[in-house]
PDB file of N, CA and C in Angstrom:
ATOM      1  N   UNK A   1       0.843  -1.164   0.000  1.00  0.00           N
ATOM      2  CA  UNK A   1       0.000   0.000   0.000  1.00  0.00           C
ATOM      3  C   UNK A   1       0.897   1.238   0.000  1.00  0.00           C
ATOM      4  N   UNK A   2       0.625   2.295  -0.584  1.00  0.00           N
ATOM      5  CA  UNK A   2       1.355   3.658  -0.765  1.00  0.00           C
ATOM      6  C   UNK A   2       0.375   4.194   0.332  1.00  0.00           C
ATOM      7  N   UNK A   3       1.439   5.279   1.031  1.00  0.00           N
ATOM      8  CA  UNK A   3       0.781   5.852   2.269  1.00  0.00           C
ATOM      9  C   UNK A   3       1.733   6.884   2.227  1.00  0.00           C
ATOM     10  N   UNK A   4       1.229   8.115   2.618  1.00  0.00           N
ATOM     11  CA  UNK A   4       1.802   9.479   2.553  1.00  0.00           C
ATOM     12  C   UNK A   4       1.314  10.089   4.094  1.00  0.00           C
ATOM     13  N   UNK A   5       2.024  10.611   5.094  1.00  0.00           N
ATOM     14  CA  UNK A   5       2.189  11.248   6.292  1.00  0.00           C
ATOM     15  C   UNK A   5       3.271  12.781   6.519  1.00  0.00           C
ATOM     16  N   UNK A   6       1.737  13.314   6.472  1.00  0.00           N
ATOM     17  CA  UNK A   6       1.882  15.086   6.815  1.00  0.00           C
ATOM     18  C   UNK A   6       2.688  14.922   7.975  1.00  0.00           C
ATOM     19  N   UNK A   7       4.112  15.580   8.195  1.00  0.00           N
ATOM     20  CA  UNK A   7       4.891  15.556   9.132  1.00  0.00           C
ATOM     21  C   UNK A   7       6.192  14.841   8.740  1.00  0.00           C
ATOM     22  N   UNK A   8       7.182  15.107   9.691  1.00  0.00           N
ATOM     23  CA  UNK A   8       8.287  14.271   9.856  1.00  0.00           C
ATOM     24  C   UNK A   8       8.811  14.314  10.994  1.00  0.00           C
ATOM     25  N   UNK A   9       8.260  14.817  12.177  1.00  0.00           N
ATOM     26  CA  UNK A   9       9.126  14.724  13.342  1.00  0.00           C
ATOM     27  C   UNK A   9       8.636  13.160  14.004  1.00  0.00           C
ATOM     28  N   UNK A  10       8.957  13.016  15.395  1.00  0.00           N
ATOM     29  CA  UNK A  10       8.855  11.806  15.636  1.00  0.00           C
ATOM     30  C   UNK A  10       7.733  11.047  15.981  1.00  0.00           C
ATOM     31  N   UNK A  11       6.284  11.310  15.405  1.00  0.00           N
ATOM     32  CA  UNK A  11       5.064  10.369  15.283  1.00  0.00           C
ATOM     33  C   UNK A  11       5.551   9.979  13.934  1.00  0.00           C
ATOM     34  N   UNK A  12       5.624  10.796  13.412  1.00  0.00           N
ATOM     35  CA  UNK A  12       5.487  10.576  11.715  1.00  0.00           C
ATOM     36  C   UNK A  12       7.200   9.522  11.460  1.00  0.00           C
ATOM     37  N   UNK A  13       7.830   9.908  12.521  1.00  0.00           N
ATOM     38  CA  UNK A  13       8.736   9.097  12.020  1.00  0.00           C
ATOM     39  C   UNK A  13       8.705   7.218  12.363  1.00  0.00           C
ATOM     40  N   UNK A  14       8.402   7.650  13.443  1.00  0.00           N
ATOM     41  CA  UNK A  14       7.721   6.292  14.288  1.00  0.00           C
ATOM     42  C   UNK A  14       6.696   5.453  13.875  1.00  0.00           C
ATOM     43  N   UNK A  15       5.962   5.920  13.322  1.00  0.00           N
ATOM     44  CA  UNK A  15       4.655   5.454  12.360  1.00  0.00           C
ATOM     45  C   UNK A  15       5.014   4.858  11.337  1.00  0.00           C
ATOM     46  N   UNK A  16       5.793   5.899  10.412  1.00  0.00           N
ATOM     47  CA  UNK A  16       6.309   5.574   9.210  1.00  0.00           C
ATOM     48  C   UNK A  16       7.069   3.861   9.571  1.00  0.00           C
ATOM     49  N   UNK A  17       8.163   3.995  10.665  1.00  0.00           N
ATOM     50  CA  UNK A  17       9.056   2.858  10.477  1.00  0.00           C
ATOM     51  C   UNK A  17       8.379   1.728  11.010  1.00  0.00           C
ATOM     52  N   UNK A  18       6.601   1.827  11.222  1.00  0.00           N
ATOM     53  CA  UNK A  18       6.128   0.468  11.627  1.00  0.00           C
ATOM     54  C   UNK A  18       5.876   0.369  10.286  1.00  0.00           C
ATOM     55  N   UNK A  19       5.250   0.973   9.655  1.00  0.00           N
ATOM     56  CA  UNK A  19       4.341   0.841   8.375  1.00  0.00           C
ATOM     57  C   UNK A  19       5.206   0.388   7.097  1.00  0.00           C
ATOM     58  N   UNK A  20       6.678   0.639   7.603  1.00  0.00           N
ATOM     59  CA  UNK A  20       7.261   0.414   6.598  1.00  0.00           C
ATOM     60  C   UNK A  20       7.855  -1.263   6.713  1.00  0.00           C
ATOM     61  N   UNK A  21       8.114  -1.520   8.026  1.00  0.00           N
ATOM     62  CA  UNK A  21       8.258  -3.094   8.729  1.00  0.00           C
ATOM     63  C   UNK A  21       7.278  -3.895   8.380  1.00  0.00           C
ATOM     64  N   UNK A  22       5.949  -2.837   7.780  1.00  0.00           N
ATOM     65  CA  UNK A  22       4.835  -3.899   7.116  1.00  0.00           C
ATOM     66  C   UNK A  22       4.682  -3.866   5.807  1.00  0.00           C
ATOM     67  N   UNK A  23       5.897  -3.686   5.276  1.00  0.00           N
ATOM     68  CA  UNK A  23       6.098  -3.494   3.644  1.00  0.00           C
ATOM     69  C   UNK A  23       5.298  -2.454   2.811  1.00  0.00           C
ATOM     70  N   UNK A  24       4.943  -1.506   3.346  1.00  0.00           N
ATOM     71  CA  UNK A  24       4.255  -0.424   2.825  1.00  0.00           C
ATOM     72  C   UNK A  24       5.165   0.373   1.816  1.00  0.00           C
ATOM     73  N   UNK A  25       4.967   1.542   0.998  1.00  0.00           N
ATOM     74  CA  UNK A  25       5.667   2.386   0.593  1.00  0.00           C
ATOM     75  C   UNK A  25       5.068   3.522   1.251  1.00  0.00           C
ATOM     76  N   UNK A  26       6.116   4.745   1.770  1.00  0.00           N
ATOM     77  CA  UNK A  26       5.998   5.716   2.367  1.00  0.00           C
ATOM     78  C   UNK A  26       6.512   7.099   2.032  1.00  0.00           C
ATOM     79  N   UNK A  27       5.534   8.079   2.294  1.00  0.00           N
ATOM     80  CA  UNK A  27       6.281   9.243   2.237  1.00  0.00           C
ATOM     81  C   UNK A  27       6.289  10.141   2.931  1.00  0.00           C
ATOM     82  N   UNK A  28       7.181  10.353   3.584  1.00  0.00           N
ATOM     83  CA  UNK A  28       6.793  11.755   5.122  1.00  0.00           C
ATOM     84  C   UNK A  28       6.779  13.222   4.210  1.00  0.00           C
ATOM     85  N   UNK A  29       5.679  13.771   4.740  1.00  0.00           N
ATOM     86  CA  UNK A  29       6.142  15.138   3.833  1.00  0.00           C
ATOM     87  C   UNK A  29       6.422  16.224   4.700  1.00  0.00           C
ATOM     88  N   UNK A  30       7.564  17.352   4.046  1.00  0.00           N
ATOM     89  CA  UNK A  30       8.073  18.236   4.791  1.00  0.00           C
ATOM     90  C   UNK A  30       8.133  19.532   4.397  1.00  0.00           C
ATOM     91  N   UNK A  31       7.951  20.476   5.013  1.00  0.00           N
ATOM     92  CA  UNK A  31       8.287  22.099   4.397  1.00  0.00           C
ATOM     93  C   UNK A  31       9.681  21.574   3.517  1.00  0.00           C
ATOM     94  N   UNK A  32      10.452  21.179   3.821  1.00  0.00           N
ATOM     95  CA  UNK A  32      11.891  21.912   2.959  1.00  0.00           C
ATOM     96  C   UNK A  32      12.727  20.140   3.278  1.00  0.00           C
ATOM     97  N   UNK A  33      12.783  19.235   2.002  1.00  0.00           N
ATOM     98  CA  UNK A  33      13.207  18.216   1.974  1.00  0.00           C
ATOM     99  C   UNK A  33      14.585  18.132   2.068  1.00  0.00           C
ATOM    100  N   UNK A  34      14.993  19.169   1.779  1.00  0.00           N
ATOM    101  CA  UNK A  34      16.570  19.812   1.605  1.00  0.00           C
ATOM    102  C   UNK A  34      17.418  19.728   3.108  1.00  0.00           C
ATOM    103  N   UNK A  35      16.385  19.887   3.802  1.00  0.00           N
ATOM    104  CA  UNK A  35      16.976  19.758   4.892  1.00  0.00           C
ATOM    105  C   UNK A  35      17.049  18.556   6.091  1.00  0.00           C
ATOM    106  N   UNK A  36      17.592  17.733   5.376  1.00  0.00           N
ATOM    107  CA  UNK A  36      17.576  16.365   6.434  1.00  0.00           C
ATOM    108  C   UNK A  36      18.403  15.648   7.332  1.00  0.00           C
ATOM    109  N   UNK A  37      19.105  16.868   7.228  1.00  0.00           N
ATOM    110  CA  UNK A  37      20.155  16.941   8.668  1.00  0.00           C
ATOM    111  C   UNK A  37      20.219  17.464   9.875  1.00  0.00           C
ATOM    112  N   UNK A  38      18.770  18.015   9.817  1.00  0.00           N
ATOM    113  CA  UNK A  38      17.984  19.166  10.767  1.00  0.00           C
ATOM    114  C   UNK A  38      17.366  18.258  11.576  1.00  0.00           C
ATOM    115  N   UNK A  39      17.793  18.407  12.810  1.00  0.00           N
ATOM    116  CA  UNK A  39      17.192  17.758  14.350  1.00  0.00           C
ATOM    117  C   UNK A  39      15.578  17.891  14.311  1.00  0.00           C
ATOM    118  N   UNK A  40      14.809  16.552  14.516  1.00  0.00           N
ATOM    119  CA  UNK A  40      13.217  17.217  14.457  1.00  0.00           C
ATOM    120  C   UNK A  40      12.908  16.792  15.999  1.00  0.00           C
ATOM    121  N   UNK A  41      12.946  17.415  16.885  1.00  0.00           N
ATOM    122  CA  UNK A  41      12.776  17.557  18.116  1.00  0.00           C
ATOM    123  C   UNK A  41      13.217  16.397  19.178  1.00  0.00           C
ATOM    124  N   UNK A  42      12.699  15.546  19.526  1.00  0.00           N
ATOM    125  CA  UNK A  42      13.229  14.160  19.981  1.00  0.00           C
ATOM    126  C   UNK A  42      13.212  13.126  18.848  1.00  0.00           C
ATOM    127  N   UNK A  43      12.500  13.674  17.862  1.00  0.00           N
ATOM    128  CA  UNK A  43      13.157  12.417  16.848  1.00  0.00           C
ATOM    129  C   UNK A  43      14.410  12.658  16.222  1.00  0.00           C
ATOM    130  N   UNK A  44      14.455  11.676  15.003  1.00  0.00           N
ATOM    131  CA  UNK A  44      16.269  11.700  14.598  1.00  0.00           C
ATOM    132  C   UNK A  44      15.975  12.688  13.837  1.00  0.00           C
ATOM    133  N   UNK A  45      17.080  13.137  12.709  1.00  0.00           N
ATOM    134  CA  UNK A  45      17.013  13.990  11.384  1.00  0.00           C
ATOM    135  C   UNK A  45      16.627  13.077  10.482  1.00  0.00           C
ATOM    136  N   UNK A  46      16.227  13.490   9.367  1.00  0.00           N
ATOM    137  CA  UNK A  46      15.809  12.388   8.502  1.00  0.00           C
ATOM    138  C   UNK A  46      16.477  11.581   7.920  1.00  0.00           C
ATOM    139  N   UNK A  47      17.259  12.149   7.637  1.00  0.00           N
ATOM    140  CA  UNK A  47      18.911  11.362   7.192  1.00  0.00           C
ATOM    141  C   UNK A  47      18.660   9.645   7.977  1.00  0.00           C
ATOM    142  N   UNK A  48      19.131  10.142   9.212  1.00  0.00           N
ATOM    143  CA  UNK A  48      19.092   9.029  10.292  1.00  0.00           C
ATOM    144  C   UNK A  48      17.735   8.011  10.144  1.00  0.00           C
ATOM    145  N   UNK A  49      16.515   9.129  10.139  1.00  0.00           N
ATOM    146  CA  UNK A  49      15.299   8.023   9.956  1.00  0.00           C
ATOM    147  C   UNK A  49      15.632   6.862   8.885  1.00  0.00           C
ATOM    148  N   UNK A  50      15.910   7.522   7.892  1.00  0.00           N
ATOM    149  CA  UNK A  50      16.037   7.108   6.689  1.00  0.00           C
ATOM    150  C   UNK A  50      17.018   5.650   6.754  1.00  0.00           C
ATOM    151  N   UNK A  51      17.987   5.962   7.297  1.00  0.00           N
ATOM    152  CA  UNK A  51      19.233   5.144   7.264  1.00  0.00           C
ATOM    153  C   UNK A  51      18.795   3.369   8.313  1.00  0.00           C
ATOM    154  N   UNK A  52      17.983   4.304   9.250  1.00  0.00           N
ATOM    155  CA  UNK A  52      17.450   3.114  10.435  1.00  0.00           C
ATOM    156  C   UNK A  52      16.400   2.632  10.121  1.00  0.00           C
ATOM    157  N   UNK A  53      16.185   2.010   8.383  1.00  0.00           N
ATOM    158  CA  UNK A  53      14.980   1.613   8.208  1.00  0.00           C
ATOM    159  C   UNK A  53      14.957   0.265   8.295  1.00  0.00           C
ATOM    160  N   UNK A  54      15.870   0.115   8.168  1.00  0.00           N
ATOM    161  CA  UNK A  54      16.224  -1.971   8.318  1.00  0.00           C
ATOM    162  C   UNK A  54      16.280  -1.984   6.798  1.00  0.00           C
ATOM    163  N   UNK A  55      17.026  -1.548   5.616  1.00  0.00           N
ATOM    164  CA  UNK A  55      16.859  -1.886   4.497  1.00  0.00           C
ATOM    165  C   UNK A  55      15.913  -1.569   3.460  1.00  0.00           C
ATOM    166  N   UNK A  56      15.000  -0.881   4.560  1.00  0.00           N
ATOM    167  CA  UNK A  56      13.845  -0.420   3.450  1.00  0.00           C
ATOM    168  C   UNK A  56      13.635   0.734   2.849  1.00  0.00           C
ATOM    169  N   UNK A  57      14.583   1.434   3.102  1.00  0.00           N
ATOM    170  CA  UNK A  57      14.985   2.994   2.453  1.00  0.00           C
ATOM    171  C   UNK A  57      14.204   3.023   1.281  1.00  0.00           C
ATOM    172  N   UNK A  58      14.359   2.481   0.320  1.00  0.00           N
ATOM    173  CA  UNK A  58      14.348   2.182  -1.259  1.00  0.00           C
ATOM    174  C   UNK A  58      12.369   2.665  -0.846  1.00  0.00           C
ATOM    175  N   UNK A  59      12.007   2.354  -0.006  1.00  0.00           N
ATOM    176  CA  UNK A  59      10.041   2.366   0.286  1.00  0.00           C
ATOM    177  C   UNK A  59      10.120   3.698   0.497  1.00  0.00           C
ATOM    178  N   UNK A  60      11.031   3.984   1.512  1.00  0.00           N
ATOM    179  CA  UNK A  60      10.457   5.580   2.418  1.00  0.00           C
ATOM    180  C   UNK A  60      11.271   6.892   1.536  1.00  0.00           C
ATOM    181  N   UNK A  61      10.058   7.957   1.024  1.00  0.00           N
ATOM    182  CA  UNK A  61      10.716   9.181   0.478  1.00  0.00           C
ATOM    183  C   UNK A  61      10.177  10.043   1.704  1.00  0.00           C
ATOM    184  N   UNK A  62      11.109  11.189   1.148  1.00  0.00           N
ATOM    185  CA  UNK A  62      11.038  12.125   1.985  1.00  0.00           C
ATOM    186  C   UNK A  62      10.378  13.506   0.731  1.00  0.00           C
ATOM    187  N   UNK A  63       9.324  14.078   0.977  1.00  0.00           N
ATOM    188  CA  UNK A  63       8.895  14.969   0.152  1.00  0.00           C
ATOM    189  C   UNK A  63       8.032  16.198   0.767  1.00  0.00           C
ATOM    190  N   UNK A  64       7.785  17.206  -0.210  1.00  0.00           N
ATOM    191  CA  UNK A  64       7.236  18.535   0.224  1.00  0.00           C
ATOM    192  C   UNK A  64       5.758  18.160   0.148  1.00  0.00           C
ATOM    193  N   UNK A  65       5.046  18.986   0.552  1.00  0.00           N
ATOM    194  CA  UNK A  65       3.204  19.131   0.518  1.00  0.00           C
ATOM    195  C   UNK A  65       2.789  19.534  -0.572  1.00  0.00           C
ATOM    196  N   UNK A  66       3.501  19.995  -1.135  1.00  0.00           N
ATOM    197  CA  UNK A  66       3.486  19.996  -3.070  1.00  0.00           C
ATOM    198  C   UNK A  66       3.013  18.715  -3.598  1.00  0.00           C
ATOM    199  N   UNK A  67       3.986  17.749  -3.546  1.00  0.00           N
ATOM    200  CA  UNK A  67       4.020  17.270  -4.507  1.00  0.00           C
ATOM    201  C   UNK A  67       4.891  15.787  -3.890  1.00  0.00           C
TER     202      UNK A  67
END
């Protein structure tokens, strides 16, 4: 299933990495994708989300509310 989640701090990140453990494709969306080295409060940067997916990177994008 394709699934898209307004946000990226740490619900959206937390959510994302169950949904993605259930073979989903994902996309967190963000003001400014550019920036994913930027601390999102107690969660990681996205970078990090990204990296701690167990392999499933290739599922999870990171994108704007655009598009």
């Amino acid at each position: 299933m394709k699934i898209g989640i307004i946000g990226s701090g740490v619900v959206a990140q937390t959510l994302g990495s169950r949904l993605l453990g259930q073979g989903n494709d994902l996309m967190l969306g963000t003001r400014d994708p550019n920036k994913l080295d930027d601390k999102k409060m107690f969660g990681a940067t996205l970078r990090e989300w990204k990296s701690q997916t167990d392999g499933q990177a290739q599922n999870a994008k990171v994108g704007t509310f655009k598009g």
